[in-house]
PDB file of N, CA and C in Angstrom:
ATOM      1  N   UNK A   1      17.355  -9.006   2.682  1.00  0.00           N
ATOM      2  CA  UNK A   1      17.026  -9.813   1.528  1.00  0.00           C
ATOM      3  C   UNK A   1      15.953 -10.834   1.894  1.00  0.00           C
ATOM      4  N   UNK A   2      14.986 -10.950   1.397  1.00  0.00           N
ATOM      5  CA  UNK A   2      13.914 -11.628   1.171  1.00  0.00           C
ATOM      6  C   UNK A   2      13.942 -13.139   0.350  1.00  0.00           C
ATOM      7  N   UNK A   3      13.348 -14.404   0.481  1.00  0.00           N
ATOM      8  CA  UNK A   3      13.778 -15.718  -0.065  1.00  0.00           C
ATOM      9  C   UNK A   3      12.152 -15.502  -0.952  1.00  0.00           C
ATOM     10  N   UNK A   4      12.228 -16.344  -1.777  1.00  0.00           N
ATOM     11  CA  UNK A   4      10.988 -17.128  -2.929  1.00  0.00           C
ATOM     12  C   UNK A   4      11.303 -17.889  -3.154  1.00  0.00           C
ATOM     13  N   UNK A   5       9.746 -18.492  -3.260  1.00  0.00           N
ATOM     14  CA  UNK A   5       9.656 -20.010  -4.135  1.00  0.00           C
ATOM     15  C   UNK A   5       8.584 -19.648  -5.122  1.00  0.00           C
ATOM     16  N   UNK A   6       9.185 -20.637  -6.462  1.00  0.00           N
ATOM     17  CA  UNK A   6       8.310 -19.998  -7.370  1.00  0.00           C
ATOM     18  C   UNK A   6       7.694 -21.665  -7.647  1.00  0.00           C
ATOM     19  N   UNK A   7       6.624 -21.621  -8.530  1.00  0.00           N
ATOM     20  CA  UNK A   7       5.871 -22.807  -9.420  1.00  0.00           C
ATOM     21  C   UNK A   7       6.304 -23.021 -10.668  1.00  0.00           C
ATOM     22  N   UNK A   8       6.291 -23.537 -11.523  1.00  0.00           N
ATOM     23  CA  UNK A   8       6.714 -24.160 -12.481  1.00  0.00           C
ATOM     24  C   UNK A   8       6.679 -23.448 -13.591  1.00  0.00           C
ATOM     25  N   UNK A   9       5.483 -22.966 -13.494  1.00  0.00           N
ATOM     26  CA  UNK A   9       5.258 -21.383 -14.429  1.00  0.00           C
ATOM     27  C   UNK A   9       5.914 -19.846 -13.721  1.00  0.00           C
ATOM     28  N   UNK A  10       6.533 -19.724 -12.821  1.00  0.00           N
ATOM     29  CA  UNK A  10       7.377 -18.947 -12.020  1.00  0.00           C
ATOM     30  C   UNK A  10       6.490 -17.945 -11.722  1.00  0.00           C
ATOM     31  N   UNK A  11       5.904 -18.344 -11.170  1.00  0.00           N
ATOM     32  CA  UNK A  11       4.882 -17.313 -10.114  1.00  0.00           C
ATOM     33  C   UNK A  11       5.179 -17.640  -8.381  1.00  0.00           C
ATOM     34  N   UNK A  12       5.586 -16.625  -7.515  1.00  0.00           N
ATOM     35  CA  UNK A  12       5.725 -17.040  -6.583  1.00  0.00           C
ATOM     36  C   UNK A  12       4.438 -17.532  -5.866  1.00  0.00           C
ATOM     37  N   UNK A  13       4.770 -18.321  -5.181  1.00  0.00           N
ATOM     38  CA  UNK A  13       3.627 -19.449  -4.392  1.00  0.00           C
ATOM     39  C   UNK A  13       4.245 -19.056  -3.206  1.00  0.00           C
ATOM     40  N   UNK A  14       5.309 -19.123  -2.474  1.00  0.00           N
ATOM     41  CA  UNK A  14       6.066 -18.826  -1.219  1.00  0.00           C
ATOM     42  C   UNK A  14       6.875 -18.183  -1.013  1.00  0.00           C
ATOM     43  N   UNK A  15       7.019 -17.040   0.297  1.00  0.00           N
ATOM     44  CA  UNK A  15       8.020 -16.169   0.592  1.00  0.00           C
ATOM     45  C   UNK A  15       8.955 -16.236   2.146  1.00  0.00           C
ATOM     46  N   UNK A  16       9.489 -15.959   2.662  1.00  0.00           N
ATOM     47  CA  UNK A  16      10.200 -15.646   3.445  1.00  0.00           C
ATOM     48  C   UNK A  16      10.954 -14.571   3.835  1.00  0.00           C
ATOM     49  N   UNK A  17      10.702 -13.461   4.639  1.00  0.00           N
ATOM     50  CA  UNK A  17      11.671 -12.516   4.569  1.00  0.00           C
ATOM     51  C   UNK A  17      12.847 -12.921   5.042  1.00  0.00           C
ATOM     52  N   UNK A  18      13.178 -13.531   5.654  1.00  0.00           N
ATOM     53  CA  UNK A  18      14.752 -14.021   5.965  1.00  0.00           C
ATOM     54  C   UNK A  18      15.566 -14.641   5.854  1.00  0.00           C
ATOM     55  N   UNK A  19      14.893 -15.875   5.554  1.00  0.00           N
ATOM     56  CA  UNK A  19      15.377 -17.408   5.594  1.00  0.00           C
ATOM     57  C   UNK A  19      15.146 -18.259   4.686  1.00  0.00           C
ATOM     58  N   UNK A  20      16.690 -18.599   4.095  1.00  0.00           N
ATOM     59  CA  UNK A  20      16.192 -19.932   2.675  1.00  0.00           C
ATOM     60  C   UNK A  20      15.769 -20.788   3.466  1.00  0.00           C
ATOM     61  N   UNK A  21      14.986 -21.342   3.049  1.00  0.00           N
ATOM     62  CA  UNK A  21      13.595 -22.552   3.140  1.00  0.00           C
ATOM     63  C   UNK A  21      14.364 -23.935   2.502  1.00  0.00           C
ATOM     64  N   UNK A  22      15.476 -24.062   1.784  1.00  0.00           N
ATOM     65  CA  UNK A  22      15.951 -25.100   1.383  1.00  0.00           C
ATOM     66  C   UNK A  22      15.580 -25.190  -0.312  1.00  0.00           C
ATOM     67  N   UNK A  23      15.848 -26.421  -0.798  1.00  0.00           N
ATOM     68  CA  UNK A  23      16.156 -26.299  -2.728  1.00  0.00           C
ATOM     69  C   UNK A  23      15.035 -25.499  -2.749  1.00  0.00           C
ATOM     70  N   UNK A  24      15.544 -24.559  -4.291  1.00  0.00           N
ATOM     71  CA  UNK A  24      14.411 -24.344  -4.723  1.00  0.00           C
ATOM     72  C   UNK A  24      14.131 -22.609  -4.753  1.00  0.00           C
ATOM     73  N   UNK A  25      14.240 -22.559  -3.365  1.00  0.00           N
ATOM     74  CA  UNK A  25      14.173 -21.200  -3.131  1.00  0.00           C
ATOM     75  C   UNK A  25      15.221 -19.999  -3.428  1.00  0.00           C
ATOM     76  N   UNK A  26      14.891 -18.935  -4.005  1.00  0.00           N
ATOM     77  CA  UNK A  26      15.639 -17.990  -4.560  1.00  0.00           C
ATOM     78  C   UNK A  26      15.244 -16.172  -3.873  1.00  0.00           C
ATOM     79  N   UNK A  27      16.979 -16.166  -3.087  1.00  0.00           N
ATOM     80  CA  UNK A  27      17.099 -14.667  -2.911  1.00  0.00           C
ATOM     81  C   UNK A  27      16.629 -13.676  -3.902  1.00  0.00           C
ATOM     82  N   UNK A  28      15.839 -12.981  -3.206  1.00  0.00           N
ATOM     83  CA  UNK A  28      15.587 -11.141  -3.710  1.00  0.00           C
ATOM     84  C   UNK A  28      15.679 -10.348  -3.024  1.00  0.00           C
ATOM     85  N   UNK A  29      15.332  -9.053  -3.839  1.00  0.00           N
ATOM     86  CA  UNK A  29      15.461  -7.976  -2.873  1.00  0.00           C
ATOM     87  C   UNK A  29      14.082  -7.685  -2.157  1.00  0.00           C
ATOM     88  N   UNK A  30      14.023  -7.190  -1.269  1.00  0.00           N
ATOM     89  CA  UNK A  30      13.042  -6.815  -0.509  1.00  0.00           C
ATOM     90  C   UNK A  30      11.969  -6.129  -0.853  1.00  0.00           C
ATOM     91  N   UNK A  31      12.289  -5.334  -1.979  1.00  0.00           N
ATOM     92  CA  UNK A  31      11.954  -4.693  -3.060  1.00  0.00           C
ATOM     93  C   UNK A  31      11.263  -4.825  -4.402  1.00  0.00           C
ATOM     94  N   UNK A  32      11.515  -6.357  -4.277  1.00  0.00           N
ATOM     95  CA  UNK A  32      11.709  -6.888  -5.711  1.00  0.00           C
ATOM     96  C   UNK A  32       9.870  -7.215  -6.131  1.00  0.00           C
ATOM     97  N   UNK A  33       9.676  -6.850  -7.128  1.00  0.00           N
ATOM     98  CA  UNK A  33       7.959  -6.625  -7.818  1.00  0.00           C
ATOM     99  C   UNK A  33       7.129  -7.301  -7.514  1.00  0.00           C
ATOM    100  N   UNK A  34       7.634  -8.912  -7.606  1.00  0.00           N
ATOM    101  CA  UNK A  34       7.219  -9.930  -7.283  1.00  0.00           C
ATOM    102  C   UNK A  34       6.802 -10.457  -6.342  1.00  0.00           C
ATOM    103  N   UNK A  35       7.599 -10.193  -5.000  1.00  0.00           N
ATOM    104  CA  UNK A  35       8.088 -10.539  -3.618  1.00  0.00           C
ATOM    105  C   UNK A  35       6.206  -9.879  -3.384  1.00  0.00           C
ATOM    106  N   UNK A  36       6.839  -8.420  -3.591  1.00  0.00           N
ATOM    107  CA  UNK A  36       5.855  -7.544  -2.778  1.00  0.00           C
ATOM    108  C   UNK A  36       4.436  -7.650  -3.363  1.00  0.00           C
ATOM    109  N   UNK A  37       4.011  -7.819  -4.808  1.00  0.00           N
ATOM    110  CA  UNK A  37       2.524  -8.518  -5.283  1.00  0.00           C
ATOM    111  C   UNK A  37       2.475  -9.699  -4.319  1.00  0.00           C
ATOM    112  N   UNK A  38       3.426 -11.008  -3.900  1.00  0.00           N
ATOM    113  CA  UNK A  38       3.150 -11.808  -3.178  1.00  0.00           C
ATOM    114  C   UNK A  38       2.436 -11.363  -2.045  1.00  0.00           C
ATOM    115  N   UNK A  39       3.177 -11.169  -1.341  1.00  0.00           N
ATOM    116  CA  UNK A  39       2.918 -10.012   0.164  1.00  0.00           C
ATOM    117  C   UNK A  39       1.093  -9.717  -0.238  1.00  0.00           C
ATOM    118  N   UNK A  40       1.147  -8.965  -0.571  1.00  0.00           N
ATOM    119  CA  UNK A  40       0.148  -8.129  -1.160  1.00  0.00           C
ATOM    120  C   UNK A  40      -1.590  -9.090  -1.257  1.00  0.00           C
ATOM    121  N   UNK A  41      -0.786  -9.949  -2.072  1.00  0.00           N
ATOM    122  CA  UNK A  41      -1.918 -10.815  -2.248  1.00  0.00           C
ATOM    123  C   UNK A  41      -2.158 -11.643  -0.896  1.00  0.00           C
ATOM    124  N   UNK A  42      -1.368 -12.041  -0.311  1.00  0.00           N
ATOM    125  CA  UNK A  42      -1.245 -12.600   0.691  1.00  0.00           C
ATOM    126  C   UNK A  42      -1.730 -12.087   2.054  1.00  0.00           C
ATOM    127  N   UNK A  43      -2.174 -10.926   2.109  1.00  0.00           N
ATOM    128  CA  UNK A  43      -2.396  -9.889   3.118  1.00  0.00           C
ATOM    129  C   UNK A  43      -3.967  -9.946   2.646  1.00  0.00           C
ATOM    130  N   UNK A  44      -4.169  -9.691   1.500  1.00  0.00           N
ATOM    131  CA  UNK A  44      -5.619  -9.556   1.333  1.00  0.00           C
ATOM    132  C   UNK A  44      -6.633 -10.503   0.798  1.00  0.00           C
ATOM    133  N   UNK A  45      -5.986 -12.008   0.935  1.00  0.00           N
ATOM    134  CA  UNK A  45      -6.514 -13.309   1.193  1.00  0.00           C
ATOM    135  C   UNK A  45      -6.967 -13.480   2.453  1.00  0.00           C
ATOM    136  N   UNK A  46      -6.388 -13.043   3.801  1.00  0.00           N
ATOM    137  CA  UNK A  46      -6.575 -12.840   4.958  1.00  0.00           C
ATOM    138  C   UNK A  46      -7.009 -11.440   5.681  1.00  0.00           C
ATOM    139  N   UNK A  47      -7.497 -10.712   4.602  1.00  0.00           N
ATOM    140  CA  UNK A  47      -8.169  -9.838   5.434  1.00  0.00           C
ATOM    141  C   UNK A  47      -9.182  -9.986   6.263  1.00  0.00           C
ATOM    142  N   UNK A  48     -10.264 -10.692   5.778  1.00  0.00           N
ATOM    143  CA  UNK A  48     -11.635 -10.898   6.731  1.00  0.00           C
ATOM    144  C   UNK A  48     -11.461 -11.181   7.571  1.00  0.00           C
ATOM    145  N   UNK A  49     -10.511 -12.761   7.591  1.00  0.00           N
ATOM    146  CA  UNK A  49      -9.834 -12.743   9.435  1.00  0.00           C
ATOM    147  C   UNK A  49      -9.441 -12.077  10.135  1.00  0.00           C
ATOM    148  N   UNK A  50      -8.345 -11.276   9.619  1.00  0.00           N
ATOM    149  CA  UNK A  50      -7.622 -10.393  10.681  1.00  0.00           C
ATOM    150  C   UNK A  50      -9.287  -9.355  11.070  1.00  0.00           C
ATOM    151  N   UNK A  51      -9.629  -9.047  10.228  1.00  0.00           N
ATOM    152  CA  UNK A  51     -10.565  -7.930  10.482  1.00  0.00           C
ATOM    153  C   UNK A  51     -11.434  -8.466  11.647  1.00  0.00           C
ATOM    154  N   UNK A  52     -12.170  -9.686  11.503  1.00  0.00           N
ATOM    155  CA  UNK A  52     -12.986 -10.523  12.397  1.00  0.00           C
ATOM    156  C   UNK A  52     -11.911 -10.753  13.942  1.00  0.00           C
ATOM    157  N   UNK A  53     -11.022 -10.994  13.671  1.00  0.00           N
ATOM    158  CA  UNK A  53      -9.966 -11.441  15.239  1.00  0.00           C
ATOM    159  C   UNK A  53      -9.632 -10.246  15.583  1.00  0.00           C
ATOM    160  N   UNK A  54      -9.499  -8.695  15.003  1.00  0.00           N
ATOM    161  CA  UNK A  54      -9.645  -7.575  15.611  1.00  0.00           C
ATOM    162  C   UNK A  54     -10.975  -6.826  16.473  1.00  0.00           C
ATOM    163  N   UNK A  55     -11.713  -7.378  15.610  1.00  0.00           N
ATOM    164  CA  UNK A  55     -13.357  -7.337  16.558  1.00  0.00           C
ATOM    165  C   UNK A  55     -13.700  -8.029  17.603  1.00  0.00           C
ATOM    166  N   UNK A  56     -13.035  -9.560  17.113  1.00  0.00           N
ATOM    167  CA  UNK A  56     -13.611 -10.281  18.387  1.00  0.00           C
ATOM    168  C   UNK A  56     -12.282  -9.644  19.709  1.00  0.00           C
ATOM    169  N   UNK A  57     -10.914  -9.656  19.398  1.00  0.00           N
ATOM    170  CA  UNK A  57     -10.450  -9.020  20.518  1.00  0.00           C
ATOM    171  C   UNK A  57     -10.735  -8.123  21.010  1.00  0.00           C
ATOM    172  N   UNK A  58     -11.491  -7.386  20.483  1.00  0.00           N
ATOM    173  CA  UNK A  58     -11.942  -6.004  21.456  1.00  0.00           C
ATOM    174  C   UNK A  58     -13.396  -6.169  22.075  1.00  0.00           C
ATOM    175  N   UNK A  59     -13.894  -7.304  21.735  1.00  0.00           N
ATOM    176  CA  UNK A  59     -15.491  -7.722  22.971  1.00  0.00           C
ATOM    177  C   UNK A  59     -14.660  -8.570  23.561  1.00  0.00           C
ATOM    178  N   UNK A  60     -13.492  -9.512  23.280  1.00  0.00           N
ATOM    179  CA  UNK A  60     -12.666 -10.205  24.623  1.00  0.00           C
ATOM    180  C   UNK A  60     -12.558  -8.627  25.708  1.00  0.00           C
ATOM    181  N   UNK A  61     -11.645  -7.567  25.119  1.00  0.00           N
ATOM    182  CA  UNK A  61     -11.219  -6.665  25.967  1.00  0.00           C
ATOM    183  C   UNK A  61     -12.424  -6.332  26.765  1.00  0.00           C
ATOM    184  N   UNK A  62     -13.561  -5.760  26.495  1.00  0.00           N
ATOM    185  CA  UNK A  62     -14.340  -5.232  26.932  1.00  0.00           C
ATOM    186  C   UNK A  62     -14.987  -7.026  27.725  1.00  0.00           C
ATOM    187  N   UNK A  63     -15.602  -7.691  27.478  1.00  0.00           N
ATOM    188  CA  UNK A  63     -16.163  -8.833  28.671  1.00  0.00           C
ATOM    189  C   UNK A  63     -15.241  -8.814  29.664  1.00  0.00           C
ATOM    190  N   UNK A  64     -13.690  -8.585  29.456  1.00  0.00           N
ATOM    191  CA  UNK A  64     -12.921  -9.364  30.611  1.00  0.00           C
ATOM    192  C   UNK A  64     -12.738  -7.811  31.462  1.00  0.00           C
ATOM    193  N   UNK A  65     -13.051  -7.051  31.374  1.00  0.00           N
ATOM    194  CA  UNK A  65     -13.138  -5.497  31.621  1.00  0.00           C
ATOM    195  C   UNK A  65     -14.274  -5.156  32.877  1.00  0.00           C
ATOM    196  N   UNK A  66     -15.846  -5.865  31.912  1.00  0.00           N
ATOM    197  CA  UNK A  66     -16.940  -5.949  32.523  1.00  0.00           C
ATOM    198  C   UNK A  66     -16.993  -6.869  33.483  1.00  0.00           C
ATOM    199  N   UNK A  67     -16.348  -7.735  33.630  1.00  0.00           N
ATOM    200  CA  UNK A  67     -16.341  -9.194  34.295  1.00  0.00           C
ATOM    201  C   UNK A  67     -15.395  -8.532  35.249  1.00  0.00           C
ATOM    202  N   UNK A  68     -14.385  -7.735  35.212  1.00  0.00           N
ATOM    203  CA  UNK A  68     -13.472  -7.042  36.460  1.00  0.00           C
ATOM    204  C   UNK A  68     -14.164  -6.586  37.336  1.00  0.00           C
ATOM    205  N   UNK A  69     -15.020  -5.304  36.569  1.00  0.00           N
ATOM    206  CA  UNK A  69     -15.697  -3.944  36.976  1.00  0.00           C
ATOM    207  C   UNK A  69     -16.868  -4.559  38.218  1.00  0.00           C
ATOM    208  N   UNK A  70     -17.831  -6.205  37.717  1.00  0.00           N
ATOM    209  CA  UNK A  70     -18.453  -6.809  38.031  1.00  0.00           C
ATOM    210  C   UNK A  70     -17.876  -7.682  39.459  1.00  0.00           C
ATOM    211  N   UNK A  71     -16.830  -7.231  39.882  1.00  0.00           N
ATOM    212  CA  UNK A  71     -16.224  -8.774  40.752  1.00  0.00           C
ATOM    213  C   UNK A  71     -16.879  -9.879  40.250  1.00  0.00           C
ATOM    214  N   UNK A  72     -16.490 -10.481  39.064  1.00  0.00           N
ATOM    215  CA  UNK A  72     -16.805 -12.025  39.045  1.00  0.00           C
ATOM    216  C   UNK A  72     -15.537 -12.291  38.735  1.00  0.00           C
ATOM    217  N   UNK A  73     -14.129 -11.652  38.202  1.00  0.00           N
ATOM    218  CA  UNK A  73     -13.220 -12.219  38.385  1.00  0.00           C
ATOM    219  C   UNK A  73     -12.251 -10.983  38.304  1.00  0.00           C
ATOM    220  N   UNK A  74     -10.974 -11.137  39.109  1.00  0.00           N
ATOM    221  CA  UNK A  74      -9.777 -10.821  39.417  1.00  0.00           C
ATOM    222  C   UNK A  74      -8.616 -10.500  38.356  1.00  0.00           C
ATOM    223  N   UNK A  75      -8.303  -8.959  38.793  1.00  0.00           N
ATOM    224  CA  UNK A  75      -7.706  -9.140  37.667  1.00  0.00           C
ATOM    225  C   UNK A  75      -5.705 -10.134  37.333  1.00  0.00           C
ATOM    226  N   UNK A  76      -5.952 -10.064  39.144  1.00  0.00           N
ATOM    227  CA  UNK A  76      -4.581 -11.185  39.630  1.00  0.00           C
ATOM    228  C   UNK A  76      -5.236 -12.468  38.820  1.00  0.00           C
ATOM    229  N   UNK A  77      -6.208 -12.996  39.045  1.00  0.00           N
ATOM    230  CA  UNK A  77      -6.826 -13.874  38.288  1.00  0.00           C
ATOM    231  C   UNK A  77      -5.918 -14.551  37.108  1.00  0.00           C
ATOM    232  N   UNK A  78      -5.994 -13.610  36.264  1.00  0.00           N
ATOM    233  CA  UNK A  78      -5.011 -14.138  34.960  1.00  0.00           C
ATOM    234  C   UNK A  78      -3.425 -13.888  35.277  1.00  0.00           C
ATOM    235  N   UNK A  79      -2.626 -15.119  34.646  1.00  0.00           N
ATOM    236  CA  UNK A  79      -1.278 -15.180  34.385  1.00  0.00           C
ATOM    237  C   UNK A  79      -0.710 -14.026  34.287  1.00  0.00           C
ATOM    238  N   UNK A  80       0.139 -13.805  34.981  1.00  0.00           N
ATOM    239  CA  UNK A  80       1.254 -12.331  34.559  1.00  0.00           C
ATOM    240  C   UNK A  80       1.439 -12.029  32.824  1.00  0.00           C
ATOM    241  N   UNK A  81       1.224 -13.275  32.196  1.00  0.00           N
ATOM    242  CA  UNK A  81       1.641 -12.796  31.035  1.00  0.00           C
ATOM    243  C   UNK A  81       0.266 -12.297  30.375  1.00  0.00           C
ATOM    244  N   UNK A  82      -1.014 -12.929  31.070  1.00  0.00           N
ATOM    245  CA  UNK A  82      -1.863 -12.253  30.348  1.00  0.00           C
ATOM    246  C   UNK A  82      -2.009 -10.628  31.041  1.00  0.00           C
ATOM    247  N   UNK A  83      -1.349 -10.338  32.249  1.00  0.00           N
ATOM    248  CA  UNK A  83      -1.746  -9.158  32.692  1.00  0.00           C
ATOM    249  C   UNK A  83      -1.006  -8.243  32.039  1.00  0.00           C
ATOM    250  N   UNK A  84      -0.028  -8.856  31.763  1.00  0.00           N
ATOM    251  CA  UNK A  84       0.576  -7.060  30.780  1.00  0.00           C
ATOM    252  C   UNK A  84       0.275  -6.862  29.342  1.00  0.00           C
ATOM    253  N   UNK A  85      -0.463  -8.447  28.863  1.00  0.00           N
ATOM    254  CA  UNK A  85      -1.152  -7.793  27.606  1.00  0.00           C
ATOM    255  C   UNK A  85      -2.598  -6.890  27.492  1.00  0.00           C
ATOM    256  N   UNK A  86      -2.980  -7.535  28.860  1.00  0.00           N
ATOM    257  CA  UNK A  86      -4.264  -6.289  28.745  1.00  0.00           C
ATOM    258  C   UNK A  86      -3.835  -4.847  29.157  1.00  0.00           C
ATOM    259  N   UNK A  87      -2.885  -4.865  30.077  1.00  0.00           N
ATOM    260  CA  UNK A  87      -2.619  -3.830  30.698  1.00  0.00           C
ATOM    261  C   UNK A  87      -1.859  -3.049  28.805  1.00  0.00           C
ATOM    262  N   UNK A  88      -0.907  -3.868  28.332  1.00  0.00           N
ATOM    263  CA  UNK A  88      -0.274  -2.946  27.120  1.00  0.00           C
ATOM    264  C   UNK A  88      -1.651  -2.444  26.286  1.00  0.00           C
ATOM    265  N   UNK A  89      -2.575  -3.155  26.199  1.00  0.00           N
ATOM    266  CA  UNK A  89      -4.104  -3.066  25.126  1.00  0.00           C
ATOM    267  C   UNK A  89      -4.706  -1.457  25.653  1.00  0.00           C
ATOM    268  N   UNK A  90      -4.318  -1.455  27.180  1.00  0.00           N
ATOM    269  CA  UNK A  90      -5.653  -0.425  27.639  1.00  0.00           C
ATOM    270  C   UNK A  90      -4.582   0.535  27.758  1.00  0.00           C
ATOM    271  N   UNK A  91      -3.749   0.828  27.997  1.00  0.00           N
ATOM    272  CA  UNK A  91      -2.671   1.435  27.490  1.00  0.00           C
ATOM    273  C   UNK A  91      -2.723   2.118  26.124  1.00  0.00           C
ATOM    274  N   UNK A  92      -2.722   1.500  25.311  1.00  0.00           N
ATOM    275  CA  UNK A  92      -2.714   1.578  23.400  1.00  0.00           C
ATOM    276  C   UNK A  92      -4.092   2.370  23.254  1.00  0.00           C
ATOM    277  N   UNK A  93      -5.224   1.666  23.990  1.00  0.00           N
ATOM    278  CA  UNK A  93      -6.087   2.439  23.782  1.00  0.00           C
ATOM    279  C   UNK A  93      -6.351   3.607  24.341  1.00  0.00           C
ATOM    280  N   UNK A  94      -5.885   3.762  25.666  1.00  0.00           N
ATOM    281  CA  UNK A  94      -6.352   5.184  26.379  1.00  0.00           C
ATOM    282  C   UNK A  94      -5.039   6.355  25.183  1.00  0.00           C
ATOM    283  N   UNK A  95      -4.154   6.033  24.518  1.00  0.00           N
ATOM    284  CA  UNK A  95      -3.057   6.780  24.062  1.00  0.00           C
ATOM    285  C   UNK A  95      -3.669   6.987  22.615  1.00  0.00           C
ATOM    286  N   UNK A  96      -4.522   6.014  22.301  1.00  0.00           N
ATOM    287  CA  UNK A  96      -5.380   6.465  21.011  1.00  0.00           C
ATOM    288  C   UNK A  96      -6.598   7.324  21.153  1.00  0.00           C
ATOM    289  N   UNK A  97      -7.101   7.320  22.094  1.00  0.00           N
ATOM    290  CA  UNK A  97      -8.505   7.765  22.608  1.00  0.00           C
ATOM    291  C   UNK A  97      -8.146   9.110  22.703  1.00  0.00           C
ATOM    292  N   UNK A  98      -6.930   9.451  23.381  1.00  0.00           N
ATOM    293  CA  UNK A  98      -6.176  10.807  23.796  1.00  0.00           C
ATOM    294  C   UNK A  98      -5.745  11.433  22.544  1.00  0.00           C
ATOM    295  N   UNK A  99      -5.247  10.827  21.282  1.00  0.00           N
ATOM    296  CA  UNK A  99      -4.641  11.100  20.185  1.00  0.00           C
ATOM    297  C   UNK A  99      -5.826  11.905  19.712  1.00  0.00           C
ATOM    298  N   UNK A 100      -6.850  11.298  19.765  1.00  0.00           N
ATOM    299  CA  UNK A 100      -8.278  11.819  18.756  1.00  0.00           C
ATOM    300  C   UNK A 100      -8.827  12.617  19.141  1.00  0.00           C
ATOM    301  N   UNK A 101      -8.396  13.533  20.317  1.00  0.00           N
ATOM    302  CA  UNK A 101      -9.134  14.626  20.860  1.00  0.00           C
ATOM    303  C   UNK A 101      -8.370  15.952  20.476  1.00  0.00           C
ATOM    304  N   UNK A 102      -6.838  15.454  20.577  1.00  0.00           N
ATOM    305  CA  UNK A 102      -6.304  16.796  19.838  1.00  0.00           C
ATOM    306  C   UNK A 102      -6.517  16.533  18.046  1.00  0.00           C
ATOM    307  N   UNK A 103      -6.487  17.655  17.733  1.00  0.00           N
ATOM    308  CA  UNK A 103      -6.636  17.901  16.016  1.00  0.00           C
ATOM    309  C   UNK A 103      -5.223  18.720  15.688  1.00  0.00           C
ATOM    310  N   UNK A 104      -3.927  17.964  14.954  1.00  0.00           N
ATOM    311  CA  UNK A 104      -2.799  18.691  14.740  1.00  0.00           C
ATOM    312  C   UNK A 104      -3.429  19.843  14.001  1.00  0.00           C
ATOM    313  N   UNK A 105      -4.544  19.516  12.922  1.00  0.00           N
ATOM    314  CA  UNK A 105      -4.170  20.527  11.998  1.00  0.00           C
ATOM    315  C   UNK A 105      -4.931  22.085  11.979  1.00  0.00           C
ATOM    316  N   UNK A 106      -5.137  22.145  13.460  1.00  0.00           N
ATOM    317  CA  UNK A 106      -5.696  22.961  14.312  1.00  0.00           C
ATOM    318  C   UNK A 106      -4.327  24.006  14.771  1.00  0.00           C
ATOM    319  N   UNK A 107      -4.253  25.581  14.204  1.00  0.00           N
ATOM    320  CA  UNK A 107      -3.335  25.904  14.907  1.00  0.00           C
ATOM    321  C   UNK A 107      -3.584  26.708  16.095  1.00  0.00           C
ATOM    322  N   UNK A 108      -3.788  26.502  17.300  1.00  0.00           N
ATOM    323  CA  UNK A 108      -3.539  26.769  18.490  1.00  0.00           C
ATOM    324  C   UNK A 108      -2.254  26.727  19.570  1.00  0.00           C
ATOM    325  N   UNK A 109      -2.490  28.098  19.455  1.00  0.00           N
ATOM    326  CA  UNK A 109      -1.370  28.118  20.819  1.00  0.00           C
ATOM    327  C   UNK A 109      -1.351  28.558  22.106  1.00  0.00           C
ATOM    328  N   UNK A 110      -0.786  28.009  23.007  1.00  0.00           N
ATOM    329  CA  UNK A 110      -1.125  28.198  24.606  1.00  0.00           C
ATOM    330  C   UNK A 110       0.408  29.039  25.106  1.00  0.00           C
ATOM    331  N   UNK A 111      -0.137  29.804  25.831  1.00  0.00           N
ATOM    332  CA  UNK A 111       0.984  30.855  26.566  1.00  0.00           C
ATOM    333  C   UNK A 111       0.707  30.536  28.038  1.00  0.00           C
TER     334      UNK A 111
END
């Protein structure tokens, strides 16, 4: 179940998937028409960003890549916690890179 807050004219202004927020706010379903136009709108108020912070993370990936390849810095260098996010990134990507070479809707079979 999903929480809302609506405006005075009862349009939701605020959501929560989990958690009442305190007065005011009213349970729905997860489902519910409203909730999900919220969502909705809310996702594509912030598209350009996400789109822009997906670009710029992938010239982060690639400088801190080139900057390895380069010895100007280590990849011990960064915090353990940053090492398993690059390590999960190049990961994600070599498993996507691999995805796009097979074609499911190709029927081939190997004996």
């Amino acid at each position: 179940m999903a929480y809302v807050f609506k405006n005075a004219q009862g349009s939701v202004v605020a959501a929560s998937a989990s958690e009442n927020l305190g007065e005011g706010w009213e349970q729905v379903e997860d489902h519910a028409k409203e909730y999900l136009e919220f969502l909705e709108n809310a996702l594509a108020e912030g598209a350009p960003f996400r789109e822009s912070d997906i670009q710029l993370a992938r010239v982060l990936e690639d400088l801190i890549s080139m900057l390895i390849d380069r010895n100007l810095i280590r990849f011990t260098d960064f915090p353990p916690a940053a090492q398993k996010r690059l390590n999960d990134r190049q990961s994600m990507r070599k498993k996507n890179q691999l995805a796009k070479l097979v074609d499911d809707s190709l029927d081939i079979r190997f004996s």
